[in-house]
C-alpha atoms as a PDB file:
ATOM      1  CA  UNK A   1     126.717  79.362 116.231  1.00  0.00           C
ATOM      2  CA  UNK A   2     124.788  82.023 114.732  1.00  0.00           C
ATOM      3  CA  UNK A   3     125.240  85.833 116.288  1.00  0.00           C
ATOM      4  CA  UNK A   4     122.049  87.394 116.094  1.00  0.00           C
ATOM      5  CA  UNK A   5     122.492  90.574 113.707  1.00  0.00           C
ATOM      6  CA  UNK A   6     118.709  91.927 113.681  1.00  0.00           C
ATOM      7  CA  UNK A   7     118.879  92.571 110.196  1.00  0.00           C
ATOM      8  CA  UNK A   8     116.269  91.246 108.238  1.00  0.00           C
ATOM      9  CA  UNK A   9     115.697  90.752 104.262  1.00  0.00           C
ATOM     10  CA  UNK A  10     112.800  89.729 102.498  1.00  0.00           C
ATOM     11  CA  UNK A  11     112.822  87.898  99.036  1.00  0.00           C
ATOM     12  CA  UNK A  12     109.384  88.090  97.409  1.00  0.00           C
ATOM     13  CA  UNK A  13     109.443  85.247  94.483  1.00  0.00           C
ATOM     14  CA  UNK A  14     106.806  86.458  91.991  1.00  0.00           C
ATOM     15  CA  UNK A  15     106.107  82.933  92.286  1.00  0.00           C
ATOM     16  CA  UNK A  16     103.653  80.034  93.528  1.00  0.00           C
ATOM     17  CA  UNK A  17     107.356  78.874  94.740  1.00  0.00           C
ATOM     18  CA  UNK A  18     109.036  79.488  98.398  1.00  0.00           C
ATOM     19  CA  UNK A  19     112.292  81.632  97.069  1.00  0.00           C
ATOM     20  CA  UNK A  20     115.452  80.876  98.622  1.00  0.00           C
ATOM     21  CA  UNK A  21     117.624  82.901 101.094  1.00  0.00           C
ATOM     22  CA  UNK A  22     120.667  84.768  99.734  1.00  0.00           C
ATOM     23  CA  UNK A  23     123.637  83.125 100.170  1.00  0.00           C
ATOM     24  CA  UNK A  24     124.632  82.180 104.012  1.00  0.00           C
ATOM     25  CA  UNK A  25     121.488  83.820 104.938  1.00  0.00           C
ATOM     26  CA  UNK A  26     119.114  81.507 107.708  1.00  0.00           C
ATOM     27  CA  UNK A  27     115.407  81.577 106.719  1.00  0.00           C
ATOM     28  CA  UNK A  28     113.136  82.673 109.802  1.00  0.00           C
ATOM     29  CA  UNK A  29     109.889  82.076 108.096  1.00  0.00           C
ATOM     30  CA  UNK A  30     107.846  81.720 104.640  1.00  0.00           C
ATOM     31  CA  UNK A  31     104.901  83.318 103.445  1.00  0.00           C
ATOM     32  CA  UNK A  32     102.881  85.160 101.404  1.00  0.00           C
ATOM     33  CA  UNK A  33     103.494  88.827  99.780  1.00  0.00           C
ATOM     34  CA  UNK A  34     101.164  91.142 101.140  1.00  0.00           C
ATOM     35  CA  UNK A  35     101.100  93.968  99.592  1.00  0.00           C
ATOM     36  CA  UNK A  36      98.553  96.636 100.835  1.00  0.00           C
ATOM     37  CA  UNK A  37      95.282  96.616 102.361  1.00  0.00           C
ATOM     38  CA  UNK A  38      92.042  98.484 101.999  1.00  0.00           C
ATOM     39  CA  UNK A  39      89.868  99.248 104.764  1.00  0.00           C
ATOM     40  CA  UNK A  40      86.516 101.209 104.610  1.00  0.00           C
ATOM     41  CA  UNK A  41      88.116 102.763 101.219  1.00  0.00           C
ATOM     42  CA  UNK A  42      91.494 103.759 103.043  1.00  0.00           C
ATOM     43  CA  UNK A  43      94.654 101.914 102.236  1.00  0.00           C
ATOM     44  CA  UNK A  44      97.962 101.025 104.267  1.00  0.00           C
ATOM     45  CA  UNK A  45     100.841  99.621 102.261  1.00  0.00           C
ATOM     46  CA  UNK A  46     103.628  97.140 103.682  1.00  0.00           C
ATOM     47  CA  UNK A  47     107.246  97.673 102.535  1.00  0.00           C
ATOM     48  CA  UNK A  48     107.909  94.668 100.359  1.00  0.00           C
ATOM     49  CA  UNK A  49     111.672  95.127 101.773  1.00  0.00           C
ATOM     50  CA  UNK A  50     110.663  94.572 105.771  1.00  0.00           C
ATOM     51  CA  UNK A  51     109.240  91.590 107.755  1.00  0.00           C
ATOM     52  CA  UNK A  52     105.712  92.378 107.646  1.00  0.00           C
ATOM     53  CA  UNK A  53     105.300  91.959 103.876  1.00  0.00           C
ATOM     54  CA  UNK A  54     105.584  88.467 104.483  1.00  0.00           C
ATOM     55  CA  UNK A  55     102.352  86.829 106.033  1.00  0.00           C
ATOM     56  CA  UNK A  56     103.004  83.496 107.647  1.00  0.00           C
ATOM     57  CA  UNK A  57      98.960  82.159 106.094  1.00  0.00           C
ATOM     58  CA  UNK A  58      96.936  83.219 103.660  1.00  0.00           C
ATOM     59  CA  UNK A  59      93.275  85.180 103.319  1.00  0.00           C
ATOM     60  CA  UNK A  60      91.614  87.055 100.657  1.00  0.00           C
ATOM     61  CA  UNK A  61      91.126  88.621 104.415  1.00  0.00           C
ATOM     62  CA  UNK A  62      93.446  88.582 107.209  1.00  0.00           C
ATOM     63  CA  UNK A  63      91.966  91.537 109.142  1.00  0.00           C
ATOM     64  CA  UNK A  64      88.799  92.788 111.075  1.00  0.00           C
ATOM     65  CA  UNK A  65      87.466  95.769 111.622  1.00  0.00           C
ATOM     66  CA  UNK A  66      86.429  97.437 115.764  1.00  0.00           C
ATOM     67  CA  UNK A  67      84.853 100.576 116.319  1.00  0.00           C
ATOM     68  CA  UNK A  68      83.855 102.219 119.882  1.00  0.00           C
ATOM     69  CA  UNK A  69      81.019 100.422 120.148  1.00  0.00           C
ATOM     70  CA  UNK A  70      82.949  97.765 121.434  1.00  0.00           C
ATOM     71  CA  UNK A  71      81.697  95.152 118.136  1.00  0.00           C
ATOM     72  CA  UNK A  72      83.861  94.319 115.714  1.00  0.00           C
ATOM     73  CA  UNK A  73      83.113  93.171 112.162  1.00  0.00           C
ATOM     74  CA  UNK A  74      84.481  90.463 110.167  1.00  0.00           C
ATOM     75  CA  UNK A  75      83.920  90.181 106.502  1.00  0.00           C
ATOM     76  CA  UNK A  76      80.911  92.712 106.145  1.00  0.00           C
ATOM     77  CA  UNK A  77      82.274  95.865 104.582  1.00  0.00           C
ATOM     78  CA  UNK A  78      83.709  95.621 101.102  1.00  0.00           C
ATOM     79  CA  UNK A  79      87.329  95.347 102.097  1.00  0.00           C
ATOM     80  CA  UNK A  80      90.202  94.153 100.095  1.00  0.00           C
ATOM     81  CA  UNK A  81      93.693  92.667 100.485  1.00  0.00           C
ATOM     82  CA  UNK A  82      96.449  93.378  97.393  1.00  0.00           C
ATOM     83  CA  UNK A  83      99.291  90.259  96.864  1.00  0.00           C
ATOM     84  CA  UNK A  84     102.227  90.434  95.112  1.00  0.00           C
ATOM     85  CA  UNK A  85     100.670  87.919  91.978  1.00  0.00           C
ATOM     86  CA  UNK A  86     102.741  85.252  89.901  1.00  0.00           C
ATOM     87  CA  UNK A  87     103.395  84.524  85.835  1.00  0.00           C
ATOM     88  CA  UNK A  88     100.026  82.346  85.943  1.00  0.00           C
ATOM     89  CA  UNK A  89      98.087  83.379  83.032  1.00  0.00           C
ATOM     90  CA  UNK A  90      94.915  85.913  83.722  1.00  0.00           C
ATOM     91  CA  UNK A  91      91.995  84.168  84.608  1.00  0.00           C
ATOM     92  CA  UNK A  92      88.679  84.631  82.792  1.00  0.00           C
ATOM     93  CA  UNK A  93      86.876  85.335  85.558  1.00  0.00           C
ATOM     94  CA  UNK A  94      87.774  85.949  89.755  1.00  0.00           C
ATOM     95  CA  UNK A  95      89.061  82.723  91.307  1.00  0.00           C
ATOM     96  CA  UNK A  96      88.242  81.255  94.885  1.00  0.00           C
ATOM     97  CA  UNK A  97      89.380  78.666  97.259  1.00  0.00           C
ATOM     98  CA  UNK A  98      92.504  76.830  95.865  1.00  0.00           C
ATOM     99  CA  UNK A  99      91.873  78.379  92.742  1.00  0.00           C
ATOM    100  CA  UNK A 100      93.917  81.154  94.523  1.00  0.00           C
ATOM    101  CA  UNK A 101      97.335  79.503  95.387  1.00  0.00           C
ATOM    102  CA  UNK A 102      98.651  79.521  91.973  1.00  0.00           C
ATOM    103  CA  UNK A 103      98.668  83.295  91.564  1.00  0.00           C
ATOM    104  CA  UNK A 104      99.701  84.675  95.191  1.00  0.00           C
ATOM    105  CA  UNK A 105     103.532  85.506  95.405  1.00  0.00           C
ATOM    106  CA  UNK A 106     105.872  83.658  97.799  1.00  0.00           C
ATOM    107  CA  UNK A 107     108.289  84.977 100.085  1.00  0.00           C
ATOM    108  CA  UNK A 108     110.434  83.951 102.637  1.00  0.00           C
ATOM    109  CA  UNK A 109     111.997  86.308 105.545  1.00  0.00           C
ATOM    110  CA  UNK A 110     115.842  85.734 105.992  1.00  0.00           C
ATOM    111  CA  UNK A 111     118.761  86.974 108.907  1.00  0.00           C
ATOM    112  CA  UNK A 112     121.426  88.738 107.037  1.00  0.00           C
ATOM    113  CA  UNK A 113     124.728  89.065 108.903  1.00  0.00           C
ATOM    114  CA  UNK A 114     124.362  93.108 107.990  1.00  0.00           C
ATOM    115  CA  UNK A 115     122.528  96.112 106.052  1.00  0.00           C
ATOM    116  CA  UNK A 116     121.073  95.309 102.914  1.00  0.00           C
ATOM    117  CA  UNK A 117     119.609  98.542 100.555  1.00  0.00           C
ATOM    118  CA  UNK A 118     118.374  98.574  97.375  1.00  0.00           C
ATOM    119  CA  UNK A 119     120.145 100.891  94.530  1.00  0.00           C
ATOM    120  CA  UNK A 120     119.097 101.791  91.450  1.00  0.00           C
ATOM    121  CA  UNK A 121     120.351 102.633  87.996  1.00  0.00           C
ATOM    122  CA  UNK A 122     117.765 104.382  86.096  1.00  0.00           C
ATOM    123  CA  UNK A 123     119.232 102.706  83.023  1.00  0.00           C
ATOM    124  CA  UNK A 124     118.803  99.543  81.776  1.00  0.00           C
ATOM    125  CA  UNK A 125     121.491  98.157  83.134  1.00  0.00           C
ATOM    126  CA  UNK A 126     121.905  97.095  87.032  1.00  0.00           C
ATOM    127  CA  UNK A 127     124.368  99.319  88.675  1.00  0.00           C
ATOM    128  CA  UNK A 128     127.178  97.396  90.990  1.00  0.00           C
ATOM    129  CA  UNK A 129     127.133  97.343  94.081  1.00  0.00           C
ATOM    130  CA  UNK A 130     129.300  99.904  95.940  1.00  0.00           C
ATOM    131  CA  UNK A 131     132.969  99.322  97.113  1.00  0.00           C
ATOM    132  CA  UNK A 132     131.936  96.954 100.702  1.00  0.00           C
ATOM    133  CA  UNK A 133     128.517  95.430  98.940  1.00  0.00           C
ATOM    134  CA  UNK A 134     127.968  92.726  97.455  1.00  0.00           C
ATOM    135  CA  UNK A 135     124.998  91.832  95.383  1.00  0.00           C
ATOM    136  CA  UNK A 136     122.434  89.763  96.787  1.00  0.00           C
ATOM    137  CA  UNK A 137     119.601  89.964  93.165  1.00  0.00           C
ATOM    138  CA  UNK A 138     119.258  92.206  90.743  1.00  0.00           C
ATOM    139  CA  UNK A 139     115.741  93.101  89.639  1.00  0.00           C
ATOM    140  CA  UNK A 140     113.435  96.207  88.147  1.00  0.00           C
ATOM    141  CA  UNK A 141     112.813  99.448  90.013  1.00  0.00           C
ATOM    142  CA  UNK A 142     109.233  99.004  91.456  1.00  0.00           C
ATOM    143  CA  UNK A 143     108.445 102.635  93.440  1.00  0.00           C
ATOM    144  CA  UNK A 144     104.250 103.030  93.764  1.00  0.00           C
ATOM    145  CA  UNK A 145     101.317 100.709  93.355  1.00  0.00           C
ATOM    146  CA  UNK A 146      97.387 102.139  92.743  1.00  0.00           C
ATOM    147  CA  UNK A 147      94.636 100.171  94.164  1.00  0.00           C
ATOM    148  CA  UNK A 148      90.673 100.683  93.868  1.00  0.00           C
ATOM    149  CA  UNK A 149      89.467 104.335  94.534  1.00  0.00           C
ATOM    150  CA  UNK A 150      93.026 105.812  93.971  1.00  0.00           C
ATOM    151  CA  UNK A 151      94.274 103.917  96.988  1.00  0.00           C
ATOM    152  CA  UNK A 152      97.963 102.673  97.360  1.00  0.00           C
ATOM    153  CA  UNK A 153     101.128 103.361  98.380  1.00  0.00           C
ATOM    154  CA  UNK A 154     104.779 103.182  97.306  1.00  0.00           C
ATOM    155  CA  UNK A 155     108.132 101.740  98.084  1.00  0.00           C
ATOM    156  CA  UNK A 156     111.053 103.646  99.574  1.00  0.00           C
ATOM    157  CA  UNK A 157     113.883 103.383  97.142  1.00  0.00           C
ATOM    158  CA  UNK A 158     116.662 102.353  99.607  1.00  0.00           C
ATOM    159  CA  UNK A 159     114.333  99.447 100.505  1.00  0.00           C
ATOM    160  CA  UNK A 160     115.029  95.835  99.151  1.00  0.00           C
ATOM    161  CA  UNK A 161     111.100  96.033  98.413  1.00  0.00           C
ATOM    162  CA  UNK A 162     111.977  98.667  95.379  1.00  0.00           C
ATOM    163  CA  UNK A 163     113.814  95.884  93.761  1.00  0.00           C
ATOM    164  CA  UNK A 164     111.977  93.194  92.135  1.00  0.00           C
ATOM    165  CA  UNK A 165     112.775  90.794  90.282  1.00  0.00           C
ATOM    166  CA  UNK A 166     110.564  90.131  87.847  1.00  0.00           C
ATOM    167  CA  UNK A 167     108.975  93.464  86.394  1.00  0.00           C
ATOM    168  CA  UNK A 168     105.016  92.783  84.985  1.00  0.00           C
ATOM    169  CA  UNK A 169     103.055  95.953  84.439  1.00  0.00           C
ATOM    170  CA  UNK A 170     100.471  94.183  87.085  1.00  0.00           C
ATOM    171  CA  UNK A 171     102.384  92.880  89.359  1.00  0.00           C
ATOM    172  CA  UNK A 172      99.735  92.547  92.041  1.00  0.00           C
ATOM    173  CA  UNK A 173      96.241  90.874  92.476  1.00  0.00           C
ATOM    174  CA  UNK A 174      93.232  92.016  94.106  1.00  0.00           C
ATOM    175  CA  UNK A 175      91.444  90.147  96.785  1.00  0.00           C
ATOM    176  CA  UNK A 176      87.737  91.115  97.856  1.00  0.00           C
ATOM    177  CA  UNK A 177      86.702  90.023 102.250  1.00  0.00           C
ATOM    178  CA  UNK A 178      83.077  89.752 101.180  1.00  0.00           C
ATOM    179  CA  UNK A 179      83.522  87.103  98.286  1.00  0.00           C
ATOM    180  CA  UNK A 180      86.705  85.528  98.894  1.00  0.00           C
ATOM    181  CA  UNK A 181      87.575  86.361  94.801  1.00  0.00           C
ATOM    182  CA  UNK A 182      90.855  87.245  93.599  1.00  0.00           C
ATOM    183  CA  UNK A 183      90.958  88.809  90.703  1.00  0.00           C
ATOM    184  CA  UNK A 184      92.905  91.657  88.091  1.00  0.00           C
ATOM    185  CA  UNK A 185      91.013  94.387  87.708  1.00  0.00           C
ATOM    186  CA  UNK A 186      91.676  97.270  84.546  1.00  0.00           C
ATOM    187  CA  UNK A 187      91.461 100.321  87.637  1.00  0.00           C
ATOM    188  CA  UNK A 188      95.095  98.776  89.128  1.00  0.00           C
ATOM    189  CA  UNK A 189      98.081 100.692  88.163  1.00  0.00           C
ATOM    190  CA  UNK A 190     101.829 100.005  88.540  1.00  0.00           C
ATOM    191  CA  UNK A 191     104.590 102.693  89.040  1.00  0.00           C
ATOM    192  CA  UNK A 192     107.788 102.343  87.952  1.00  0.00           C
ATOM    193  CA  UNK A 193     111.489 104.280  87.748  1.00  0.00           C
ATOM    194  CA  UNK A 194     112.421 104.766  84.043  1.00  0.00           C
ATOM    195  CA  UNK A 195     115.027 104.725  82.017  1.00  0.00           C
ATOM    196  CA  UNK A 196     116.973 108.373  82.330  1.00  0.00           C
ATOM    197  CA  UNK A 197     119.569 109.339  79.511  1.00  0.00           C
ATOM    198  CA  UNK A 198     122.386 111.234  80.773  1.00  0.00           C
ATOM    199  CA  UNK A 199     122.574 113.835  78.372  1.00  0.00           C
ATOM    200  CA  UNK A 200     118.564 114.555  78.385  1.00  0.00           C
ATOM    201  CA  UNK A 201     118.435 114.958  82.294  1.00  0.00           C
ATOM    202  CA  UNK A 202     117.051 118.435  81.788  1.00  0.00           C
ATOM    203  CA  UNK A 203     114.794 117.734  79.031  1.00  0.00           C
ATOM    204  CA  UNK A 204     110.919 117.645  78.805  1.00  0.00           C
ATOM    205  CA  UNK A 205     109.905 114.505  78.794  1.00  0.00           C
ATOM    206  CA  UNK A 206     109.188 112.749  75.842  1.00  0.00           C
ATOM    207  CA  UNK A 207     105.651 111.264  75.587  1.00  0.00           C
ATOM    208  CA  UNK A 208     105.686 107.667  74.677  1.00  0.00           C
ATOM    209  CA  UNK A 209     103.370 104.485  74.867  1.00  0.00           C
ATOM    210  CA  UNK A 210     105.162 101.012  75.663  1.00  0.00           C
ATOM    211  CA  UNK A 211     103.573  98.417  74.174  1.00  0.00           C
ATOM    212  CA  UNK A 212     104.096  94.734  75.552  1.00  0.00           C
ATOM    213  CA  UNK A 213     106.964  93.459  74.637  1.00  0.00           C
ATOM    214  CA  UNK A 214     108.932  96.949  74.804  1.00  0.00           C
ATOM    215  CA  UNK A 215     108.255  97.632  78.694  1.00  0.00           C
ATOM    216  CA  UNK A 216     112.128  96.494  79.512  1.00  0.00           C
ATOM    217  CA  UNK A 217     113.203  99.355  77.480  1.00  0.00           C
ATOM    218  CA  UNK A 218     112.285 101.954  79.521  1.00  0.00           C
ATOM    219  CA  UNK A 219     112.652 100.730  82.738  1.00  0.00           C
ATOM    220  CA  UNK A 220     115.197 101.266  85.509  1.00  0.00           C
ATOM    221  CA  UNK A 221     117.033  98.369  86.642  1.00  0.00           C
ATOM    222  CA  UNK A 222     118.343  97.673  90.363  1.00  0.00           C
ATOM    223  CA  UNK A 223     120.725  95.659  92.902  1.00  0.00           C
ATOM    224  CA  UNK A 224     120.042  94.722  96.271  1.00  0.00           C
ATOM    225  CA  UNK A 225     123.204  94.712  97.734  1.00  0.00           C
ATOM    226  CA  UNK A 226     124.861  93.526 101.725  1.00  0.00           C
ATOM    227  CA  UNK A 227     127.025  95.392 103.537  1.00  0.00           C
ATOM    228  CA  UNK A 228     130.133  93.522 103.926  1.00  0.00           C
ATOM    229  CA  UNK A 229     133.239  95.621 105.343  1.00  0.00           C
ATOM    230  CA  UNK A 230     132.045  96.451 108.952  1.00  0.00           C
ATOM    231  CA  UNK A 231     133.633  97.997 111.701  1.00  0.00           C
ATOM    232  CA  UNK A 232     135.252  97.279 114.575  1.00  0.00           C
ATOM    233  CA  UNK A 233     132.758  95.468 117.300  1.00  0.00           C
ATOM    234  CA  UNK A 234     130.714  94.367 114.975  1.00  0.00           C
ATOM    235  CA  UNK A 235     130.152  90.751 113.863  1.00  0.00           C
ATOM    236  CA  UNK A 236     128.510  88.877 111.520  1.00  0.00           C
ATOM    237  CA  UNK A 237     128.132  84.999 111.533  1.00  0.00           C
ATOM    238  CA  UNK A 238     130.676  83.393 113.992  1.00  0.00           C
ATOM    239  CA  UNK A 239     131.708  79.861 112.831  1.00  0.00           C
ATOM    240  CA  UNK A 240     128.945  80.246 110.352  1.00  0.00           C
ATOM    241  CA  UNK A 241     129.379  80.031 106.707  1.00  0.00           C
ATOM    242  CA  UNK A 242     129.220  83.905 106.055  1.00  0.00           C
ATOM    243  CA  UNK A 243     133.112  85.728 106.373  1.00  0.00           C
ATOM    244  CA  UNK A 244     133.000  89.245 105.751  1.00  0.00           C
ATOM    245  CA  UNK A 245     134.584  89.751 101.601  1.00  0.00           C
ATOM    246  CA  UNK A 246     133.173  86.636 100.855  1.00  0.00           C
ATOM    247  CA  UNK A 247     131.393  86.825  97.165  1.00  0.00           C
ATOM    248  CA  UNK A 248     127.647  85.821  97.600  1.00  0.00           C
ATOM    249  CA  UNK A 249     126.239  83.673  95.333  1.00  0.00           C
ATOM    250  CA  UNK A 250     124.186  85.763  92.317  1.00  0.00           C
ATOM    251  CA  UNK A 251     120.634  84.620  92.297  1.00  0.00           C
END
């Protein structure tokens, strides 16, 4: 059987699709990728990397609100949920209902058998994993997200979270608690590591605009990479099909 490691992972697919767990990894649950939500114009961010990114259902508003008073309030304020979105085109105008699904990111939470961190090249190439890693994805260095009112939040860089692997300069959608809509709005901003040349570490920065088409050039690439060589007393699947060396499949 399994030994129970406590070490979690969460793949977000950028998708209307359930990703798959890594490699000899056992899938706890599915969901969808919250992001970040914003309550009476204050916002609280989830890691993308950790277990509660990953909400088992889904609502354009999956909290309340309960002050002293002993009341609480459902729905009434203008509060907002952010998703990780998909490749579906931009709609027209806000979608509701099942209009929804297609553009709210999967993501499934997995057991690993040990650490798993995030590292990144700021080049445009993903760096390999250190000696004792192995690569689990590869993706595009995702580090701060802007919501309405200047609201948001960011990703630690050691987190898987900071590694995804799809890179869209709005890689999020906003959800509104009174409506129900979902919808991309042109006050949303996306923050990303970029592209550092060795030799102009010291430099000013260079001002440049990125049109599409040319984002990929300037941004940092990543790999999410396991611990494998561990020390003595520690275990990882017994019987299972994970053996510490072993090369993980590349997703």
């Amino acid at each position: 059987g399994l030994q129970r490691t406590g070490f979690l992972v969460v793949r977000h697919s950028q998708s209307a699709q359930v990703p798959e767990c890594p490699s000899g990894m056992v899938k706890l649950w599915d969901g969808y990728s919250l992001l970040m939500m914003q309550g009476n114009d204050h916002g609280y961010h989830q890691d993308l990397g950790s277990a509660g990114s990953c909400l088992q259902k889904f609502s354009a508003l999956p909290y309340l609100r309960c002050d002293h008073t002993n009341v609480c309030y459902y729905g009434q304020t203008n509060d907002l949920t952010y998703y990780l979105s998909t490749t579906e085109p931009m709609p027209m105008m806000p979608v509701q209902r099942e209009q929804i699904r297609p553009y709210i990111s999967r993501c499934a939470v997995c057991e690993a058998p040990a650490n798993v961190m995030s590292f990144h090249s700021l080049s445009m190439t993903p760096p390999p994993c250190p000696n004792g890693w192995n690569i689990l994805w590869q993706g595009y260095s995702f580090v701060m997200h802007l919501g309405r009112g200047a609201q948001g939040g960011g990703q630690s860089l050691s987190s898987p979270g900071s590694c995804l692997e799809d890179f869209r300069a709005t890689p999020f959608i906003e959800c509104s608690g009174t409506d129900g809509n979902c919808m991309y709005y042109a006050n949303k901003f996306s923050y990303w590591m970029t592209v550092i040349d060795q030799n102009n570490q010291f430099e000013i920065p260079r001002q440049e605009t990125l049109k599409s088409g040319n984002h990929r050039n300037k941004i940092s690439r990543c790999t999410v990479c396991l611990k494998t060589q561990q020390s003595a007393g520690q275990g990882g699947f017994q019987n299972g099909n994970y053996y510490v060396g072993q090369t993980l499949k590349k997703h």
